[in-house]
C-alpha atoms as a PDB file:
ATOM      1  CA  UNK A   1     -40.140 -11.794  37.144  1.00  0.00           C
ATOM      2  CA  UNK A   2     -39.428 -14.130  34.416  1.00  0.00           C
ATOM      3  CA  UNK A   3     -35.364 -13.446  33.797  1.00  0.00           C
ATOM      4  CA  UNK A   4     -34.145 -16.726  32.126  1.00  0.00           C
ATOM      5  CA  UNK A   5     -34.658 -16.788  28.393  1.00  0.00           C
ATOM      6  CA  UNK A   6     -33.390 -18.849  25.457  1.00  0.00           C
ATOM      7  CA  UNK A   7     -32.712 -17.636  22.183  1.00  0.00           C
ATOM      8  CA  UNK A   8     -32.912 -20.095  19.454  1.00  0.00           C
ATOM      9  CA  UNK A   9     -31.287 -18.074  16.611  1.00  0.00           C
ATOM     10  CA  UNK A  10     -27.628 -17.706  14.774  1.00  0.00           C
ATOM     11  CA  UNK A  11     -24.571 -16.381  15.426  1.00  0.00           C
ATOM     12  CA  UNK A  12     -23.018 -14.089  13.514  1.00  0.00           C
ATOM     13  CA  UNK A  13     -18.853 -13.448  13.544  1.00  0.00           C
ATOM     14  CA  UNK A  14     -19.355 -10.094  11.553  1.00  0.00           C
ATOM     15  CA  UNK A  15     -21.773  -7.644  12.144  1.00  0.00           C
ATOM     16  CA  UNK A  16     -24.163  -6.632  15.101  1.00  0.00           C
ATOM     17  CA  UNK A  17     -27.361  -8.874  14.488  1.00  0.00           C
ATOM     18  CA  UNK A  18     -29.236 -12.093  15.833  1.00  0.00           C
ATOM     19  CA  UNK A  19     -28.219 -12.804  19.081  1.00  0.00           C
ATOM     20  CA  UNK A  20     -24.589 -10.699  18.961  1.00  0.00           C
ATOM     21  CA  UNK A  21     -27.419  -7.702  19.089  1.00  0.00           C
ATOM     22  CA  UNK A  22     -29.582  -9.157  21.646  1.00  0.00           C
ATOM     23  CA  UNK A  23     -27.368 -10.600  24.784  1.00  0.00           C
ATOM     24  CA  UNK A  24     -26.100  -6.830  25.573  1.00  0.00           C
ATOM     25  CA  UNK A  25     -29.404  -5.468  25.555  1.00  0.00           C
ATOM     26  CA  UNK A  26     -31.466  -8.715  27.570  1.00  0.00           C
ATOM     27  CA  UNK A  27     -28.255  -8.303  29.894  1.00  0.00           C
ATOM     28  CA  UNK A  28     -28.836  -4.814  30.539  1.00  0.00           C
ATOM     29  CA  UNK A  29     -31.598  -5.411  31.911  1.00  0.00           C
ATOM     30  CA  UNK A  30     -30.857  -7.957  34.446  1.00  0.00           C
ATOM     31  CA  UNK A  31     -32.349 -10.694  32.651  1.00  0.00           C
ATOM     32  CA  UNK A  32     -30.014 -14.084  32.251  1.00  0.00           C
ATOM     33  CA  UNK A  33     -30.096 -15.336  28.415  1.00  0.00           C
ATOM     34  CA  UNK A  34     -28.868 -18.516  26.934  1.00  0.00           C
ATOM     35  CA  UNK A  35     -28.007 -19.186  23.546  1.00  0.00           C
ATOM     36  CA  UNK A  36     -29.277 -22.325  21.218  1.00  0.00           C
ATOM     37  CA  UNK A  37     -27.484 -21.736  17.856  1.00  0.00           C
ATOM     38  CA  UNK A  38     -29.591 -22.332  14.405  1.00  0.00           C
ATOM     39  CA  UNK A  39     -26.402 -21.997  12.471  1.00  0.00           C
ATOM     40  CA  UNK A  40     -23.034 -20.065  12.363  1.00  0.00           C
ATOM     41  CA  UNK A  41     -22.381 -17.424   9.867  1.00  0.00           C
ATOM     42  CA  UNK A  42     -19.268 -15.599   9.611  1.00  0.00           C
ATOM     43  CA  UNK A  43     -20.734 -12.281   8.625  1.00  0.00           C
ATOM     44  CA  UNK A  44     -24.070 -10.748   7.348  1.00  0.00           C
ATOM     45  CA  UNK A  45     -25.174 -11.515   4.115  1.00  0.00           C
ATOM     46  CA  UNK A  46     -25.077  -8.004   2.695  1.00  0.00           C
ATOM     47  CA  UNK A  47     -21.472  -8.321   2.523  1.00  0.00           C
ATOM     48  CA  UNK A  48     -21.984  -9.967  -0.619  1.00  0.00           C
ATOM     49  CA  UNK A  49     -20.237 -13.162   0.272  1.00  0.00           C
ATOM     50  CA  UNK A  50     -20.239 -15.508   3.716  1.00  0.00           C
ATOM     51  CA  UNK A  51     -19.778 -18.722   5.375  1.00  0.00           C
ATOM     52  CA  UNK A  52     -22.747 -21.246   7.766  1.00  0.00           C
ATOM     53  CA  UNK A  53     -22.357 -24.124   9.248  1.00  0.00           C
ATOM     54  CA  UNK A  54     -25.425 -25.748   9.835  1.00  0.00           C
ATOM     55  CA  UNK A  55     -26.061 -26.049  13.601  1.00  0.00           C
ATOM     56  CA  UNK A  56     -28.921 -28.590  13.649  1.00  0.00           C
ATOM     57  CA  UNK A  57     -27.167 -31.755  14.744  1.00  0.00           C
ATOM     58  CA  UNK A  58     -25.530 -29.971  17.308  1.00  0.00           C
ATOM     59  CA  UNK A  59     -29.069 -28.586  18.620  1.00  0.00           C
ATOM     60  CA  UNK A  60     -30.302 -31.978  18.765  1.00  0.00           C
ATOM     61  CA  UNK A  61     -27.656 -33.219  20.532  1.00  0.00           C
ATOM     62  CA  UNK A  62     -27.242 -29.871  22.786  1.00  0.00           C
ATOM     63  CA  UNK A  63     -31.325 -30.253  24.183  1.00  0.00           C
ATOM     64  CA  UNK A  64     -30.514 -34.170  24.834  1.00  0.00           C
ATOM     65  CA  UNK A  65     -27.584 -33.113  27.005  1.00  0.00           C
ATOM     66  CA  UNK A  66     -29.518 -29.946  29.209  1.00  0.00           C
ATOM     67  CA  UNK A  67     -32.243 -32.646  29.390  1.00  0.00           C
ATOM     68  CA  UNK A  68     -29.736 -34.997  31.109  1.00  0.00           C
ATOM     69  CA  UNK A  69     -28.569 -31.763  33.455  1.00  0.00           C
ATOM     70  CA  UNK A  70     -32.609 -30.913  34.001  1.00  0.00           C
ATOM     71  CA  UNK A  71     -31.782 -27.345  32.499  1.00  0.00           C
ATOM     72  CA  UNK A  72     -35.004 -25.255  32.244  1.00  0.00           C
ATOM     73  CA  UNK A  73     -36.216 -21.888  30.512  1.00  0.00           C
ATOM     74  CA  UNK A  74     -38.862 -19.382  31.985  1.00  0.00           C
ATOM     75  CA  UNK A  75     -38.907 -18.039  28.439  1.00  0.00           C
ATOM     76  CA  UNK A  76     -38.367 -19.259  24.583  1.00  0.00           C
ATOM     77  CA  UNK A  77     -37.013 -16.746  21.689  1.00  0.00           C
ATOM     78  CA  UNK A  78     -37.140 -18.089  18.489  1.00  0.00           C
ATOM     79  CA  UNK A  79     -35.634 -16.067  15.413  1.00  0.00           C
ATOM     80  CA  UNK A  80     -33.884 -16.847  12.432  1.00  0.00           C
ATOM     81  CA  UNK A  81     -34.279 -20.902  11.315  1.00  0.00           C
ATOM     82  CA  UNK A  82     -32.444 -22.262   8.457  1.00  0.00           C
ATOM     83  CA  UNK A  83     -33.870 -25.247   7.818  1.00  0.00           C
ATOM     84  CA  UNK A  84     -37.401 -27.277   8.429  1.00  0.00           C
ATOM     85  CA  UNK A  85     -35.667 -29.786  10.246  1.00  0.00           C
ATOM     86  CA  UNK A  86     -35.243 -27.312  13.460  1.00  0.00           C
ATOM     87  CA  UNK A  87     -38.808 -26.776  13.658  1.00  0.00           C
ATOM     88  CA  UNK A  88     -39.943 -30.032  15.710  1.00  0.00           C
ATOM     89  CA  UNK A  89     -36.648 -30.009  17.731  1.00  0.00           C
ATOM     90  CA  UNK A  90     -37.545 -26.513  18.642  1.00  0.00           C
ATOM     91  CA  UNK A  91     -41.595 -27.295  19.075  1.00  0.00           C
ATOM     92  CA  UNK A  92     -40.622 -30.602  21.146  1.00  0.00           C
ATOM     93  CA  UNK A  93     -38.403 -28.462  23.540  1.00  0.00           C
ATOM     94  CA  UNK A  94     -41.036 -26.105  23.700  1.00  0.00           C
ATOM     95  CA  UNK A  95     -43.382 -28.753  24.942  1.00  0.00           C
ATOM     96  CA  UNK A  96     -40.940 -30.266  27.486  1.00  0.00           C
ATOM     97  CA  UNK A  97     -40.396 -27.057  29.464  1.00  0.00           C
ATOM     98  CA  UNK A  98     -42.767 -26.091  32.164  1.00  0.00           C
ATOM     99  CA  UNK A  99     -45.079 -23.498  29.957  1.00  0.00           C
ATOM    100  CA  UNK A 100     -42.365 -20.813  29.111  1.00  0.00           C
ATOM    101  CA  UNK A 101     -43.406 -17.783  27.798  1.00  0.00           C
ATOM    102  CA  UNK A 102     -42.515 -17.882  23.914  1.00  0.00           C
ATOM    103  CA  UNK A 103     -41.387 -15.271  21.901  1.00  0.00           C
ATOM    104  CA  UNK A 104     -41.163 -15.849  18.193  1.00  0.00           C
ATOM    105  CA  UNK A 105     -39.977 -13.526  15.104  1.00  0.00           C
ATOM    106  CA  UNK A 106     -40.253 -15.131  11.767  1.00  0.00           C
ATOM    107  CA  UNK A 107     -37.185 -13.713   9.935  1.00  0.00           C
ATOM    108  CA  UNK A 108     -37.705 -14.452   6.404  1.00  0.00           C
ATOM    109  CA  UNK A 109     -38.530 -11.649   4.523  1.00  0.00           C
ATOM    110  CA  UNK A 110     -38.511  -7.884   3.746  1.00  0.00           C
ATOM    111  CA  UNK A 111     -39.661  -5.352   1.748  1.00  0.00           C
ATOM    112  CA  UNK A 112     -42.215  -7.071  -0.129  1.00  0.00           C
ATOM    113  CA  UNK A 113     -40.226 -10.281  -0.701  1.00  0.00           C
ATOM    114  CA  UNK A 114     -38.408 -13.471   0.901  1.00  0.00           C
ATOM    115  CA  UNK A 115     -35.570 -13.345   1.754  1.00  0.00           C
ATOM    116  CA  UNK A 116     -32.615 -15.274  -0.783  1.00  0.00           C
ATOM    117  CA  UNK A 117     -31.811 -18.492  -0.518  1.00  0.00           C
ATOM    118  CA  UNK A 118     -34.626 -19.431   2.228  1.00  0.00           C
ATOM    119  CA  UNK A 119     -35.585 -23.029   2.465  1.00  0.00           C
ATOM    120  CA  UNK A 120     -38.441 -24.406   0.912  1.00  0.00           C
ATOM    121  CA  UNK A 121     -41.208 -24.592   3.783  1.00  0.00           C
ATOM    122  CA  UNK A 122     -40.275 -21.675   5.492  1.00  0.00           C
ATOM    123  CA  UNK A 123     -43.669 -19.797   5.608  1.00  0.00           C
ATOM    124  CA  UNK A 124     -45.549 -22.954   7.075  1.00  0.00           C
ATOM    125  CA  UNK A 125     -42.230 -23.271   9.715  1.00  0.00           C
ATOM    126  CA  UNK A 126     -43.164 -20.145  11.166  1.00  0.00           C
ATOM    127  CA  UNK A 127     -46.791 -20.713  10.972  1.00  0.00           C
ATOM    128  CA  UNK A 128     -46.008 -23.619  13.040  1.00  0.00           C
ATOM    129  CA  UNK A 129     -43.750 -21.775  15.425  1.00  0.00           C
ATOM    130  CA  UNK A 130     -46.418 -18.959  15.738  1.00  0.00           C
ATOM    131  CA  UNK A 131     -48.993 -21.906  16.615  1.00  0.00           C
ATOM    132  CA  UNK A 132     -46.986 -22.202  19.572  1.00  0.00           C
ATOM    133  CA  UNK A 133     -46.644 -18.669  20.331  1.00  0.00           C
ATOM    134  CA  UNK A 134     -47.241 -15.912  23.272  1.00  0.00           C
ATOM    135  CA  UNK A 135     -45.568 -13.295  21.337  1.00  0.00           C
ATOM    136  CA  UNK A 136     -45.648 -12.923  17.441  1.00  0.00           C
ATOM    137  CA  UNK A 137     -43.266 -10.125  15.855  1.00  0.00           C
ATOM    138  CA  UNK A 138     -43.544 -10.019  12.075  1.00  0.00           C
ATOM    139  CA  UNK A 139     -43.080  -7.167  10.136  1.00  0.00           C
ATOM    140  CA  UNK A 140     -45.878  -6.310   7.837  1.00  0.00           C
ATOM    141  CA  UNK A 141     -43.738  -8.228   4.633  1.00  0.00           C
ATOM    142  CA  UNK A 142     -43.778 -11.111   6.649  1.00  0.00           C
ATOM    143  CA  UNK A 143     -46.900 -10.904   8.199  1.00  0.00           C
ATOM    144  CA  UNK A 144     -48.745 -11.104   4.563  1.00  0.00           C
ATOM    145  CA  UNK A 145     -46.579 -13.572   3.422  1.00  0.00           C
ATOM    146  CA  UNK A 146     -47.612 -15.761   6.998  1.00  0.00           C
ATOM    147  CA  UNK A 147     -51.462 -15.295   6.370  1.00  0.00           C
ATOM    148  CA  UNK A 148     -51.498 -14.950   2.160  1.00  0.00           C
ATOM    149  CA  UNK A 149     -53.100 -11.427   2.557  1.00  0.00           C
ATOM    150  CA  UNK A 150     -52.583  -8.083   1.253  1.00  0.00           C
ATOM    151  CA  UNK A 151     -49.284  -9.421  -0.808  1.00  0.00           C
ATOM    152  CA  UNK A 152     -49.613  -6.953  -3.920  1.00  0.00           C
ATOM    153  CA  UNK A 153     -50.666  -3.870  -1.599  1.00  0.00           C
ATOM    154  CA  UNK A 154     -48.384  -1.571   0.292  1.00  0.00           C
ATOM    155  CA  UNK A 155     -50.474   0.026   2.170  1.00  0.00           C
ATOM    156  CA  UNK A 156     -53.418  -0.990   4.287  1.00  0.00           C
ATOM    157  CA  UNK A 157     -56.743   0.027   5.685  1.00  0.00           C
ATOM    158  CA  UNK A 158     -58.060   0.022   9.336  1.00  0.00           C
ATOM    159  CA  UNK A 159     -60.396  -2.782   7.985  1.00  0.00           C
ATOM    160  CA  UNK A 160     -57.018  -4.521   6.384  1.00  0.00           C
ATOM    161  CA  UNK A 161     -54.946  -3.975   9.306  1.00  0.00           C
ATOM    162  CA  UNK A 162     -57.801  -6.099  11.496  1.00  0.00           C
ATOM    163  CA  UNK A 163     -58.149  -8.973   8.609  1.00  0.00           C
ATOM    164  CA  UNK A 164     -54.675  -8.905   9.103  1.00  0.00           C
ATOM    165  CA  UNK A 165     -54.240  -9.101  12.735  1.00  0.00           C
ATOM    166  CA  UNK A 166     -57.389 -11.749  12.709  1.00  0.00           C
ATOM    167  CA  UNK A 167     -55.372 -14.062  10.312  1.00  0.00           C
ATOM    168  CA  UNK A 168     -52.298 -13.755  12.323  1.00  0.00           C
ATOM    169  CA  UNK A 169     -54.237 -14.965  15.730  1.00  0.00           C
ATOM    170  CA  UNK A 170     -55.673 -17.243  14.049  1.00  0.00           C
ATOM    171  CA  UNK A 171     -52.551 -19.274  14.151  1.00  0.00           C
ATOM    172  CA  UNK A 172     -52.511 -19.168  17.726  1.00  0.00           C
ATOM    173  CA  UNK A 173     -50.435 -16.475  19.671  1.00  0.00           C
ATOM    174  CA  UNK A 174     -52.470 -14.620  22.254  1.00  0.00           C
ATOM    175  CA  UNK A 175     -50.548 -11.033  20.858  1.00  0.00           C
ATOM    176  CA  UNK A 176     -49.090  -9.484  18.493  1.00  0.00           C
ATOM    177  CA  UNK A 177     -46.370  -6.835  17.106  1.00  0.00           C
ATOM    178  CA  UNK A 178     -46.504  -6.401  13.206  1.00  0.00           C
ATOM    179  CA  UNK A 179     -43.585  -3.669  12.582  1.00  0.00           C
ATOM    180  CA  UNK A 180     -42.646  -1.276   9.589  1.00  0.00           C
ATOM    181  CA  UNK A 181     -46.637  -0.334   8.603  1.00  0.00           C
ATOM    182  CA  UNK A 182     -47.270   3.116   6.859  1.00  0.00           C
ATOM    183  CA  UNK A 183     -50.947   4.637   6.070  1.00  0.00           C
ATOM    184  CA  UNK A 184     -52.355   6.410   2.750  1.00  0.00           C
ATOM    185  CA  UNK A 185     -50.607  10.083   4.560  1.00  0.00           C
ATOM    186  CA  UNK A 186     -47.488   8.404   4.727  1.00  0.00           C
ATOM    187  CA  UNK A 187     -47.201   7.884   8.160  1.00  0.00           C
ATOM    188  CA  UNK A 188     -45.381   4.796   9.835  1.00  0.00           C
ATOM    189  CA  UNK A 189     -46.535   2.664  12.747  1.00  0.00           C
ATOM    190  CA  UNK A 190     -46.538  -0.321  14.377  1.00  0.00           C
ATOM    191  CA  UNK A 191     -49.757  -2.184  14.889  1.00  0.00           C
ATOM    192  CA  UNK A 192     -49.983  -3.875  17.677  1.00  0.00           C
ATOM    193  CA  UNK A 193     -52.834  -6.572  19.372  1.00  0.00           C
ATOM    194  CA  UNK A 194     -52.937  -6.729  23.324  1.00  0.00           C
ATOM    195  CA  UNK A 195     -56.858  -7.943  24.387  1.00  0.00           C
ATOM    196  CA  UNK A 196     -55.586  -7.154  27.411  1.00  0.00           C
ATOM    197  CA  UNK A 197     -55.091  -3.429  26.480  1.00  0.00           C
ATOM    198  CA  UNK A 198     -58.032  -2.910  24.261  1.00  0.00           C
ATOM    199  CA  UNK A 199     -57.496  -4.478  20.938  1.00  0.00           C
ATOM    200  CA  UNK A 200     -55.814  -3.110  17.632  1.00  0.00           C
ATOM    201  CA  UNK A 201     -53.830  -0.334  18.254  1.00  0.00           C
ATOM    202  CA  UNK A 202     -51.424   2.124  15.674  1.00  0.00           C
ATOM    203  CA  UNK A 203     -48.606   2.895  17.666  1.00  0.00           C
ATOM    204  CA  UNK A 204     -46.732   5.943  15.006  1.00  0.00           C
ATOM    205  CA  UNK A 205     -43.319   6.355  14.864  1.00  0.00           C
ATOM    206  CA  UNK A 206     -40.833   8.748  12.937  1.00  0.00           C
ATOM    207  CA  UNK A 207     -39.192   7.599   9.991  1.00  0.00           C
ATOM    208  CA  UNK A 208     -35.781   8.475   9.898  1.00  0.00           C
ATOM    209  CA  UNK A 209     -34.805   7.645   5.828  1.00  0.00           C
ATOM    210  CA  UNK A 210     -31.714   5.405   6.146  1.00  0.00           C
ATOM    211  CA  UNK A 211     -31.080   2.148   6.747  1.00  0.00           C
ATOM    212  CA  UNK A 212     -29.450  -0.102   8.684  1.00  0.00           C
ATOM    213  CA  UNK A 213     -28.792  -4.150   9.089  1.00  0.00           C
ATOM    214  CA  UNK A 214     -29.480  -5.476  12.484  1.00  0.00           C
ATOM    215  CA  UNK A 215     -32.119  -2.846  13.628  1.00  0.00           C
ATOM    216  CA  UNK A 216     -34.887  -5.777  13.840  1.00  0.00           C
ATOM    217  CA  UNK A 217     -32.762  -7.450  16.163  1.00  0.00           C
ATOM    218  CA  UNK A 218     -32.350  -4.832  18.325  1.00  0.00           C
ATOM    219  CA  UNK A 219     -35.990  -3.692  18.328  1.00  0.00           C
ATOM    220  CA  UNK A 220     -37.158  -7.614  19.470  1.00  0.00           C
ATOM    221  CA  UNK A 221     -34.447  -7.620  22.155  1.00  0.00           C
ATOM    222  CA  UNK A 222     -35.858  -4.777  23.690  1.00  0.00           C
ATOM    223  CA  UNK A 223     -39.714  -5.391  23.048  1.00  0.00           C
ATOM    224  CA  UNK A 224     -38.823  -9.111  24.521  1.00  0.00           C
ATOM    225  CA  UNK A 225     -36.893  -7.404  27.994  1.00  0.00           C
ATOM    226  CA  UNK A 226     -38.900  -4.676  28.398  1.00  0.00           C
ATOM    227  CA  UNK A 227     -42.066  -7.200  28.719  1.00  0.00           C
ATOM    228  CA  UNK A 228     -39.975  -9.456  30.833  1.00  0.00           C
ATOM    229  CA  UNK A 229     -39.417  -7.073  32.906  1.00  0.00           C
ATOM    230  CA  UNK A 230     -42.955  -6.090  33.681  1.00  0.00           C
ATOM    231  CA  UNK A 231     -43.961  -3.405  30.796  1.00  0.00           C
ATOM    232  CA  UNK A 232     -47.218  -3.626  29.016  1.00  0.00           C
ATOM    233  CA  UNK A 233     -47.206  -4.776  25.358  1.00  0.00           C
ATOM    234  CA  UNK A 234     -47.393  -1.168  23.973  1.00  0.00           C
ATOM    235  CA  UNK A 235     -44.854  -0.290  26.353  1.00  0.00           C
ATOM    236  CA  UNK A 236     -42.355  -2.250  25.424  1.00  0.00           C
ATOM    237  CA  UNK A 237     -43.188  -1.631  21.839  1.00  0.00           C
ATOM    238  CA  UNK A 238     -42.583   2.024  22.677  1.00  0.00           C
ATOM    239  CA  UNK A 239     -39.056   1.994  23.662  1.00  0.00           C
ATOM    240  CA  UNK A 240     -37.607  -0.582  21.256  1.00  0.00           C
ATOM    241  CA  UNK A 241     -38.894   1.620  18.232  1.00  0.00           C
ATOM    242  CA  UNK A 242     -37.368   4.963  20.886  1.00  0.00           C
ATOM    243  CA  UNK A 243     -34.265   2.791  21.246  1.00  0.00           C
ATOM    244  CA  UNK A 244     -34.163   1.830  17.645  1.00  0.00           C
ATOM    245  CA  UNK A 245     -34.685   5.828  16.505  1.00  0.00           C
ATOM    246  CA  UNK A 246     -31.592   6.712  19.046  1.00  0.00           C
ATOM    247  CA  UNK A 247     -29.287   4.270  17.440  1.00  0.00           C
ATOM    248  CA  UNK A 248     -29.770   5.337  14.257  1.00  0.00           C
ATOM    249  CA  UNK A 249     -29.169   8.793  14.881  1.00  0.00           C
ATOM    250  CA  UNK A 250     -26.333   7.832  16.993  1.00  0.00           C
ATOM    251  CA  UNK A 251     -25.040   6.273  13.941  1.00  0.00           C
ATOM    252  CA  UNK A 252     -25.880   8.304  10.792  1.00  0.00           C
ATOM    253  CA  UNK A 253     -22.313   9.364  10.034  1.00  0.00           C
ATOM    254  CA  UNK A 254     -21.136   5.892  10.177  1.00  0.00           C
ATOM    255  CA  UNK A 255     -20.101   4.418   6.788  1.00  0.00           C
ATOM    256  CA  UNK A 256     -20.720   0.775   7.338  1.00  0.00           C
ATOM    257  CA  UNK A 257     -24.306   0.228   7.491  1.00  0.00           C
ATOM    258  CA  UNK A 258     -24.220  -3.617   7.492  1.00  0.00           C
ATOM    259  CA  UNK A 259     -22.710  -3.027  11.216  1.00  0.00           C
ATOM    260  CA  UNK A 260     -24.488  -1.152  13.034  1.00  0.00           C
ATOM    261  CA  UNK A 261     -22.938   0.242  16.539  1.00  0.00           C
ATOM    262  CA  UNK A 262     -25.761   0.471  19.644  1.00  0.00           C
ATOM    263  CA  UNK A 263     -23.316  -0.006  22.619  1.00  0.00           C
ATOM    264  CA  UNK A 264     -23.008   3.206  23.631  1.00  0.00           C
ATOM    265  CA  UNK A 265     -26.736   3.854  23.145  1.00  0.00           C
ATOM    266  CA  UNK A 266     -27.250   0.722  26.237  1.00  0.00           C
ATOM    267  CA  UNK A 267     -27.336   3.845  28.464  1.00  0.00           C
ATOM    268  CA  UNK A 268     -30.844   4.794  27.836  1.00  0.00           C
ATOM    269  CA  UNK A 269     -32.647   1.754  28.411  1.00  0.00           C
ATOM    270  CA  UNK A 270     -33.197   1.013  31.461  1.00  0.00           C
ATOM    271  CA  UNK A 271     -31.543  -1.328  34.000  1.00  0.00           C
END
């Protein structure tokens, strides 16, 4: 098994998300995680007000010195990036480690639109970091925005969803996770692309109508140890969105939903 894995993403003081959310779940599971920091941010955004410093010196200077120590990754996460001046320091250690397995989730955007305040050159960033990729996890906002498809429609078709996923690979990553998709009934799904497991395939899930920061987080970690760990694709797609749907619920009386609370919800996953 593949058990050590960096994750190039920030770190948040305030609130359960990025890689606060994902070290208790890829620990869980046995797996051994390291952290390369993108920037620190005292809380979540949705606060209304916060605080980042601007890690990418320190990166730079961070890869020169685990070069110098000969430290090596089996895998590569990548998530949130805050500037276009992390892309080739992430891309050149990428090509300096002995073919890890590379994960990568574009955050930038949701429902419909970018996220505020993202840095110009964002969208061809994380084309470039998907060019590079094993793993792609977009959600559907983010996956038209990525290929410059489908931007003005909601909801797609079969024939959609495959122009999709075709644009996507396209870029380079051998499969693919686009999260958050609904049909013309109304009924949500995530589509998924494993050649090794036949293709396109619709993957439904409940809705549960509430919402909650950090849940994207939580759904990669799990996707990203459950396929380290041996699951299929679909598998591992399958219990992050069962995970997901047992944290909310596990939460849905809490009052702060810009934090949300998963740790006593570890139990389920497996170890």
């Amino acid at each position: 098994m593949r058990d050590s894995l960096l994750l190039v993403n920030d770190v948040t003081g305030y609130g359960r998300v990025s890689t606060f959310a994902m070290l208790p779940i890829l620990t869980q599971y046995g797996l051994h995680p390291y952290i390369l920091p993108t920037a620190l941010v005292s809380n979540t955004l949705d606060y209304g007000t916060s605080e980042t410093l601007d890690t990418t010196d320190f990166m730079q200077s961070a890869i020169a010195k685990w070069d110098e120590l000969g430290f090596s990754f089996d895998c590569i996460s990548t998530g949130f990036i805050t500037n276009d001046r992390q892309v080739p320091i992430i891309l050149d250690l990428i090509h300096k480690q002995d073919k890890p397995f590379v994960f990568v989730d574009p955050i930038m955007a949701d429902d419909g639109k970018l996220y505020p305040d993202m840095y110009p050159g964002a969208i061809e960033c994380n084309r470039q970091l998907a060019s590079v990729a094993n793993i792609i996890m977009p959600n559907i906002t983010e996956a038209k925005i990525l290929t410059g498809l489908f931007e003005d429609k909601d909801i797609l078709s079969d024939d959609e969803c495959q122009e999709l996923i075709d644009a996507l690979r396209a870029f380079g990553p051998e499969k693919l996770v686009i999260k958050g998709c609904e049909d013309h009934d109304g009924n949500t799904f995530n589509l998924i692309y494993d050649a090794d497991n036949g293709g396109m395939i619709k993957l439904p899930y409940q809705r549960i109508n509430t919402s909650f920061i950090g849940t994207g987080d939580l759904f990669s970690a799990v996707l990203i140890a459950e396929y380290m760990s041996g699951s299929s694709l679909t598998q591992s797609v399958q219990a992050a969105a069962d995970f997901i749907r047992a944290v909310i619920l596990d939460n849905m009386d809490a009052e702060d939903h810009f934090d949300i609370h998963f740790e006593k919800t570890l139990s389920e996953l497996r170890k």
